[in-house]
Protein backbone atom coordinates (compact mmCIF):
# COMPACT_ATOMS: atom_id res chain seq x y z
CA UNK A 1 96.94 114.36 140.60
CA UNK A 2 96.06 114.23 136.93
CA UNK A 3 95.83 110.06 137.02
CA UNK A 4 92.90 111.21 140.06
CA UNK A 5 89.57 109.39 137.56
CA UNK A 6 88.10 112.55 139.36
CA UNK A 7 90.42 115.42 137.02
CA UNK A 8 89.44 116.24 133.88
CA UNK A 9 91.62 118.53 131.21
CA UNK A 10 90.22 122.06 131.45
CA UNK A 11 87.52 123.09 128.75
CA UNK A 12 87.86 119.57 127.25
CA UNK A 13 84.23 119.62 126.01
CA UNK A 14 85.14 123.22 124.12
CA UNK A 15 88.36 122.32 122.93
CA UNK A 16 87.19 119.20 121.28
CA UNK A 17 83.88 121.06 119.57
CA UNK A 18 86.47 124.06 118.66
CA UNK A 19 88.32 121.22 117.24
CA UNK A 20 85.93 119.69 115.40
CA UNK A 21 84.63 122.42 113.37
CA UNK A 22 87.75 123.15 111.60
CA UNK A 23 90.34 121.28 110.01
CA UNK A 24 94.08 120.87 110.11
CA UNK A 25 96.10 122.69 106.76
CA UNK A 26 97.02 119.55 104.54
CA UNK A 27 100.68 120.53 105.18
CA UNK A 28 101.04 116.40 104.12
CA UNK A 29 100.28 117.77 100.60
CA UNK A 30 101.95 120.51 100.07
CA UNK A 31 105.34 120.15 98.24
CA UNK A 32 106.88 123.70 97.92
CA UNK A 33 110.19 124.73 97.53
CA UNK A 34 112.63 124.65 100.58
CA UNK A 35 113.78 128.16 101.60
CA UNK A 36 116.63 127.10 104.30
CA UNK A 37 116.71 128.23 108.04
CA UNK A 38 115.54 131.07 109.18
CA UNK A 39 116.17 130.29 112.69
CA UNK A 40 113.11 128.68 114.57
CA UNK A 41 113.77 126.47 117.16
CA UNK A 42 111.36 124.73 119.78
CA UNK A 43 113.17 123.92 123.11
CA UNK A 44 113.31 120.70 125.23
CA UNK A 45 110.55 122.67 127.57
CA UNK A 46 108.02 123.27 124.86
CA UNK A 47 109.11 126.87 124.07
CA UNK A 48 109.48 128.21 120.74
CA UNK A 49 112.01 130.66 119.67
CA UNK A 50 113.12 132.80 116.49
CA UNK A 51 116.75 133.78 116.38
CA UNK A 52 117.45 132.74 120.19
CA UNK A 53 114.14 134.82 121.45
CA UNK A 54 111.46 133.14 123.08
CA UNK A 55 107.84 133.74 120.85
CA UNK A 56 105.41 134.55 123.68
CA UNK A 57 102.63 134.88 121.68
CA UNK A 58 100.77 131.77 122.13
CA UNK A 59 98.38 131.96 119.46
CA UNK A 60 101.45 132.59 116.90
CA UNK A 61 103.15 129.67 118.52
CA UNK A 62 99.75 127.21 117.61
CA UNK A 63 99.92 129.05 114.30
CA UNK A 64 103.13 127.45 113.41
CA UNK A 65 102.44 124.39 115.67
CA UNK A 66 99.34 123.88 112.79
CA UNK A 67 101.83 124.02 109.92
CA UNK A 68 104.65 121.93 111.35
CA UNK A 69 105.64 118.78 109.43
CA UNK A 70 108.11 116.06 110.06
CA UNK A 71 109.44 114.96 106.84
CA UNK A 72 110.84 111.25 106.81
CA UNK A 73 114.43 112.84 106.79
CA UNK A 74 113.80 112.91 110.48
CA UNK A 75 114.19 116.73 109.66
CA UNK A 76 111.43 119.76 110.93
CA UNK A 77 109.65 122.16 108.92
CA UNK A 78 107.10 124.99 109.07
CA UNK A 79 105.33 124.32 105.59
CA UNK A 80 103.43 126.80 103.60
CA UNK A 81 101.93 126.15 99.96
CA UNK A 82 104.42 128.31 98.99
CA UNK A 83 107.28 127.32 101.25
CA UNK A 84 109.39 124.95 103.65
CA UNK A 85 111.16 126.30 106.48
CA UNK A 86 113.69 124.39 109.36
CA UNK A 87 112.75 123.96 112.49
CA UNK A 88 115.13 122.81 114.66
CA UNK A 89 113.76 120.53 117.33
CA UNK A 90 115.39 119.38 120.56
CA UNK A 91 113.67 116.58 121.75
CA UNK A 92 109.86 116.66 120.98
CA UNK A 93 107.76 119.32 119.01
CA UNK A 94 105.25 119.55 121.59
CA UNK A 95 104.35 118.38 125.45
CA UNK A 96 101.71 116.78 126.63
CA UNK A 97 100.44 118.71 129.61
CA UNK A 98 97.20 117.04 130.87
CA UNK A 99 95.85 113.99 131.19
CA UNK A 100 92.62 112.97 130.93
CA UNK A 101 91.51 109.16 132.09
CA UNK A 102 88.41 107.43 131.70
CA UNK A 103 87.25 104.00 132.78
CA UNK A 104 90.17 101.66 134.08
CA UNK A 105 91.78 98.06 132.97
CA UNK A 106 91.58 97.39 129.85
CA UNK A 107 88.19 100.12 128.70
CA UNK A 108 91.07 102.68 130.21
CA UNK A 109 91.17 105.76 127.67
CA UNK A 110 93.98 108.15 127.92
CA UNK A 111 93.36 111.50 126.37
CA UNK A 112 95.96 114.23 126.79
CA UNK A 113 96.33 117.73 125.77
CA UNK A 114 99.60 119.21 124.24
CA UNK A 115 100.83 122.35 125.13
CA UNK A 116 99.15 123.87 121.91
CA UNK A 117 96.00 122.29 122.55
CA UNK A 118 96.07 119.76 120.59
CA UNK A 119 93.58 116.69 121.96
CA UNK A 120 94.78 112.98 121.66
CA UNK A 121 93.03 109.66 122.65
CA UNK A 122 95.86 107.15 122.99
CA UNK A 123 94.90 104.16 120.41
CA UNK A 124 96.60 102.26 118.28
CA UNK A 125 96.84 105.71 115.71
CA UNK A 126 97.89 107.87 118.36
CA UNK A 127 100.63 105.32 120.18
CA UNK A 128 102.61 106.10 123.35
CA UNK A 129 105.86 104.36 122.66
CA UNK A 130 108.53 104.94 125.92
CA UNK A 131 112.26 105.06 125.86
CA UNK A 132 114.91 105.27 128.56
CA UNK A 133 116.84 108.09 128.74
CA UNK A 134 120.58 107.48 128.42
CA UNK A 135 121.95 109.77 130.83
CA UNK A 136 119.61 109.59 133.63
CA UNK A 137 118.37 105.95 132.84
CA UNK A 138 114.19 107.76 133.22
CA UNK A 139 111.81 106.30 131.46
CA UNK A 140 110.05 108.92 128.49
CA UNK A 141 106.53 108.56 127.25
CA UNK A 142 106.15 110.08 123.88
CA UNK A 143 102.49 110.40 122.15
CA UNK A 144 102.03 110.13 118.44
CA UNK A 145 100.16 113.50 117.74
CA UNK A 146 100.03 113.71 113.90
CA UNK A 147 101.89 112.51 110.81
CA UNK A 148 105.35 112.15 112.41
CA UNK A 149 104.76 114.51 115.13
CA UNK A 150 104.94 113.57 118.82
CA UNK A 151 104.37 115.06 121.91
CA UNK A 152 106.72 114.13 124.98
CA UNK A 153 104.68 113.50 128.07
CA UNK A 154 105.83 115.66 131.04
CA UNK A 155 107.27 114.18 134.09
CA UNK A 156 104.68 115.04 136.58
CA UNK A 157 102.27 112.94 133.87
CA UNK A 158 104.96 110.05 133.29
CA UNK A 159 104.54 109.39 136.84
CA UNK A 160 100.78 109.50 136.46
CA UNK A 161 101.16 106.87 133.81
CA UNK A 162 103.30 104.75 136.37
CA UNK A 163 100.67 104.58 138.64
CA UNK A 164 98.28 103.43 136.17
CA UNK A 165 100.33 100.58 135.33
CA UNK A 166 99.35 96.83 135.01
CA UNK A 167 101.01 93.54 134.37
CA UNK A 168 100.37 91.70 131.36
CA UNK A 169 101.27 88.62 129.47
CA UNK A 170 103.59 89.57 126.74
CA UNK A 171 105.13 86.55 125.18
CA UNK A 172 104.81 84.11 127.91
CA UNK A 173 106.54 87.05 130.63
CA UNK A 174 104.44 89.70 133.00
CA UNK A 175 105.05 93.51 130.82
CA UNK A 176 104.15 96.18 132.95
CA UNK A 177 102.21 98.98 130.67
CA UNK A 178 99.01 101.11 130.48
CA UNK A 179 96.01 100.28 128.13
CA UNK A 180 93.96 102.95 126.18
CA UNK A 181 91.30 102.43 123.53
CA UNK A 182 91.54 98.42 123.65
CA UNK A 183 95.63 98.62 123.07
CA UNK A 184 98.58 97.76 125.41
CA UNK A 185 101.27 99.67 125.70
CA UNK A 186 104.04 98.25 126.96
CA UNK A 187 106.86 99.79 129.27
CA UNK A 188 110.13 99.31 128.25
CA UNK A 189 112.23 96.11 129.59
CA UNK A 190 114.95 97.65 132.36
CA UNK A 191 116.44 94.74 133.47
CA UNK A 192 115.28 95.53 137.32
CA UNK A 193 111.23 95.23 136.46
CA UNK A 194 109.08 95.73 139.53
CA UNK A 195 107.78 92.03 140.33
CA UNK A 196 103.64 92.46 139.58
């Protein structure tokens, strides 16, 4: 079980120093002309496709993964210096696939890897926020990655989180949530709260 204080995210220790040698493009600061859709797409599961095909080439997949941008339009792009690309999205750009914990209460750190290997410590940058699904009423963890871009936690890992929840005092009321990094973050209010 991933929430086990024993697991830790495969190769952690190399991703992170693989990580930290390089930096991300500045796709932030690039402005180039928008060239339309050329149809990309990235699934609800994670996969990304080009004119209905699945790509299967991961390290293409984290090549455009690196230059992905959500604009405040709400709209995706893949961004080049030279140009900007839709993406349409269906739920999420990316998942987050492992879960790291360290510590418990309130020194509890989260850290989660996406499904292009992208590292995250849950802190007040890099918020979970949760909503409740309309259809099935579940609750869904999403984890601010970059910019605008968020990664939606898996349910085999949303369960994890549940287990790691703890009442708090939120505005004079018990909030169920996780910490990570010093910050609370709260579940969302369902009417039918577990009693703490």
């Amino acid at each position: 079980m991933a929430a086990d204080r024993g697991n830790r995210i495969h190769g952690l220790e190399a991703l992170l120093k693989a990580e930290a040698g390089k930096g991300r493009p500045p796709v932030e600061a690039w402005n180039p002309p928008y060239c339309g859709d050329v149809g990309l797409a990235i699934r609800s599961d994670g996969v990304w496709e080009y004119r209905g095909s699945a790509i299967n080439r991961a390290a293409l997949v984290k090549l455009f993964a690196s230059v992905l941008r959500r604009d405040a339009d709400g709209r995706y792009y893949l961004v080049t210096p030279a140009e900007k690309v839709d993406v349409a999205v269906a739920d999420a750009p990316f998942l987050a696939v492992e879960m790291e914990v360290r510590a418990a209460g309130r020194a509890q750190e989260l850290i989660f890897r996406t499904n292009v290997d992208d590292i995250v410590t849950v802190d007040a940058s890099h918020p979970l926020r949760f909503e409740v699904d309309n259809v099935s009423g579940a609750c869904k963890p999403y984890l601010a990655v970059r910019g605008r871009l968020e990664a939606l936690v898996t349910r085999a890992l949303t369960l994890d989180l549940a287990e790691l929840a703890l009442a708090e005092a939120d505005q004079g009321a018990k909030r169920l949530g996780v910490w990570s990094k010093g910050t609370f973050f709260a579940l969302p209010r369902t009417g039918h709260e577990p009693t703490p």
